[in-house]
Protein backbone atom coordinates (compact mmCIF):
# COMPACT_ATOMS: atom_id res chain seq x y z
CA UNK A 1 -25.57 8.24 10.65
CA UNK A 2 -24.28 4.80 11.37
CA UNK A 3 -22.58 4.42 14.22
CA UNK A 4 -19.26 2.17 14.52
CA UNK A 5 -20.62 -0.02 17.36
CA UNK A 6 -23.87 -1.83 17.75
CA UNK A 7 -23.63 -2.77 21.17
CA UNK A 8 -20.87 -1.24 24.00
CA UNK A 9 -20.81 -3.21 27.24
CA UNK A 10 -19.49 -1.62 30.66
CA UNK A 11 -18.72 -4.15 33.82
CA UNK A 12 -16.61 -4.81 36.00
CA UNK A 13 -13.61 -6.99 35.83
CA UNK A 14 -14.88 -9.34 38.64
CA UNK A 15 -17.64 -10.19 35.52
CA UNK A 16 -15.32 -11.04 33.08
CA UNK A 17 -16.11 -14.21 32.45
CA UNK A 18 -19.80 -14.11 32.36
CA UNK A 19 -19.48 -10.72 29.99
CA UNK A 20 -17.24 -12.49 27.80
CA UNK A 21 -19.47 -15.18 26.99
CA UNK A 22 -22.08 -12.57 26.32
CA UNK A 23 -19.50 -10.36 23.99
CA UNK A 24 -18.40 -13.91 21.77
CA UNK A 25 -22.33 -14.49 21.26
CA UNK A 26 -22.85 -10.80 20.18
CA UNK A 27 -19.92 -11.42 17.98
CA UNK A 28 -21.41 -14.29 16.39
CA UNK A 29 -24.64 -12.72 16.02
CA UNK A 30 -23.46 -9.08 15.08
CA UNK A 31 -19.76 -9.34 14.07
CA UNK A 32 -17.12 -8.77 16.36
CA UNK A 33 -16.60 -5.02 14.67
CA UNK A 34 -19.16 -4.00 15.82
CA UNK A 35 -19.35 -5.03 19.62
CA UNK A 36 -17.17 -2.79 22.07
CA UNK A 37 -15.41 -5.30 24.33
CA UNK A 38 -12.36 -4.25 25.70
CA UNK A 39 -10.64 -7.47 24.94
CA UNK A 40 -11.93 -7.08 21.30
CA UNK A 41 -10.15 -3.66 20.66
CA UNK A 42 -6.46 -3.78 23.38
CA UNK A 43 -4.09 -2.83 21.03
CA UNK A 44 -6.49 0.36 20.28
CA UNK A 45 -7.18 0.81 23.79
CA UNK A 46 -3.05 0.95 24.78
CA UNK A 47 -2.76 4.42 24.46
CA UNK A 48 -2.27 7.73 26.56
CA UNK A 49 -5.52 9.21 27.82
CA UNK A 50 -7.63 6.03 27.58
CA UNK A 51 -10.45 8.19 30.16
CA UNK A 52 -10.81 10.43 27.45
CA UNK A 53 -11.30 8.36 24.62
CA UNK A 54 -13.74 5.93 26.21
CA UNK A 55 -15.70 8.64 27.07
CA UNK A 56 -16.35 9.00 23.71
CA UNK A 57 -16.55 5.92 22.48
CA UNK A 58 -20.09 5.27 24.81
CA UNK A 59 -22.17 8.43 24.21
CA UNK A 60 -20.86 8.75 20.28
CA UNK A 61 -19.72 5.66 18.68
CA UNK A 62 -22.55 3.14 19.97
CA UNK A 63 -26.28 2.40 19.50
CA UNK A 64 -27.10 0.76 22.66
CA UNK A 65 -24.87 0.73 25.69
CA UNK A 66 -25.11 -2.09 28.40
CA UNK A 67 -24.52 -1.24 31.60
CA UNK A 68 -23.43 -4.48 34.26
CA UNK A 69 -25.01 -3.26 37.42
CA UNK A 70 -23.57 -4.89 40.51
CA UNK A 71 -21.87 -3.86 43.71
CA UNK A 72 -18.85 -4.24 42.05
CA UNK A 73 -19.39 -1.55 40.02
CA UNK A 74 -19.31 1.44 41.81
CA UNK A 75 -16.24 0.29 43.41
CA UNK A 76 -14.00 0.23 40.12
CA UNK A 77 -12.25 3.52 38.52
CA UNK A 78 -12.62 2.99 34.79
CA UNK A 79 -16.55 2.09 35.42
CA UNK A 80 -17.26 5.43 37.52
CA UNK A 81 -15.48 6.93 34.13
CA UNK A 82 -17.90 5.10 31.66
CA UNK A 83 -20.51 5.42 34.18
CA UNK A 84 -20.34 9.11 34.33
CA UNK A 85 -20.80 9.24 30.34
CA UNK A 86 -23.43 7.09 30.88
CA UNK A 87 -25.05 9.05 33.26
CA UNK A 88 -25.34 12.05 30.94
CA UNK A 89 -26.81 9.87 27.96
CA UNK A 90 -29.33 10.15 30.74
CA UNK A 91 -29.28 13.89 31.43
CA UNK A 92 -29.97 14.12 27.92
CA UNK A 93 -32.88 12.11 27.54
CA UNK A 94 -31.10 9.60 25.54
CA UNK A 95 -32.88 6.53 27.49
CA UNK A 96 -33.16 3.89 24.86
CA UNK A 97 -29.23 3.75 24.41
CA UNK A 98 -29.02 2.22 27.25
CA UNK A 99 -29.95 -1.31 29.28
CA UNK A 100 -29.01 -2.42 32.23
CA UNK A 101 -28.06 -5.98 32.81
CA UNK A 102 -28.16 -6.73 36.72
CA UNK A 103 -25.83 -9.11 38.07
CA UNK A 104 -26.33 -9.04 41.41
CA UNK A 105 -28.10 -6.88 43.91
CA UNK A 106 -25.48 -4.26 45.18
CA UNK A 107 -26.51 -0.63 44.96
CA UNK A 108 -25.34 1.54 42.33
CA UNK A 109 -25.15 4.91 42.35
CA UNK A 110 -27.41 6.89 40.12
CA UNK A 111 -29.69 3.73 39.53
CA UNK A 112 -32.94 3.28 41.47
CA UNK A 113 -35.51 1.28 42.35
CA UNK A 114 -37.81 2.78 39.24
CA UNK A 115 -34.60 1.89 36.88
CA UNK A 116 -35.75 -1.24 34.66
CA UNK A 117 -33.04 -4.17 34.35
CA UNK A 118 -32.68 -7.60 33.08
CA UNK A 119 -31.50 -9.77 35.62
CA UNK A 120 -28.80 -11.87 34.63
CA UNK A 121 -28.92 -14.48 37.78
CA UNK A 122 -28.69 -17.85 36.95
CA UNK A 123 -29.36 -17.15 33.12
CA UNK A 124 -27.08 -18.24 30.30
CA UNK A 125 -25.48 -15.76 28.58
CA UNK A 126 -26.13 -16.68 24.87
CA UNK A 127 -29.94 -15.84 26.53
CA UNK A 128 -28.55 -12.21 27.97
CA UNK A 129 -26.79 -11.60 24.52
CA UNK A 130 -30.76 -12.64 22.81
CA UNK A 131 -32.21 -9.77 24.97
CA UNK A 132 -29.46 -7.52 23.93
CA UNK A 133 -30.01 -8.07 20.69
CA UNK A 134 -33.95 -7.51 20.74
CA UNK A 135 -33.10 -4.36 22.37
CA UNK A 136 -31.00 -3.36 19.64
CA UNK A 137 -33.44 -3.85 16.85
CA UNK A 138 -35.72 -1.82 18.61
CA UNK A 139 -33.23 1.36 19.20
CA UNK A 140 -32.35 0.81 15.59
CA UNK A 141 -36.05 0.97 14.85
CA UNK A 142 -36.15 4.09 16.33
């Protein structure tokens, strides 16, 4: 079953920028339809009960889900909702939906030290969006 979104990306606002660079190459590369980035979908997203619907959105409606570790992100209420979605992809053993992109090196809960990450520091993001993409053809690859 084909799935309405390649590629779902979960950050924090204090990313934007950086994340938004990454979501206009995905576009490029992928089409904008099928990239899940909040900008890319606001009038959809203005609507009672967004908790709910988001958390459906990552675990159903997306191939790969990239998650934008940083200290940042255990602070912020709508990632601790994605993130507990997330977090049950895991539970279920559904691994190779997700990749985590590290931003910087603040602790986030329910990732450790085992977790495998690409780190983002000083990188461009049309080269972030390239590893996203080679992850994606492998999930599709099954």
């Amino acid at each position: 079953m084909t799935k309405r979104f390649n590629v779902a990306l979960s950050f924090p606002g204090e990313h934007r920028p950086f994340v938004a660079a990454i979501a206009d190459v995905l576009a490029q590369t992928l089409t904008k339809p099928r990239v899940f980035y909040d900008r890319f979908y606001e009038a959809e997203l203005a609507r009672p009960n967004l908790d709910i619907y988001l958390q459906r959105i990552y675990p159903d409606d997306a191939d790969l889900i990239v998650v934008f570790l940083c200290e940042d992100y255990n602070n912020k209420e709508w990632c601790h909702l994605e993130a507990r979605a997330i977090r049950d992809l895991i539970k279920q053993r559904r691994d190779e939906e997700i990749m985590f992109v590290r931003v910087d090196n603040g602790k986030v809960d329910g990732v450790f030290s085992v977790d495998g990450y690409v780190n983002a520091h000083d990188r461009p993001a049309s080269e972030i969006a390239q590893l996203i993409c080679e992850r994606l053809q492998r999930v599709q690859a099954g």
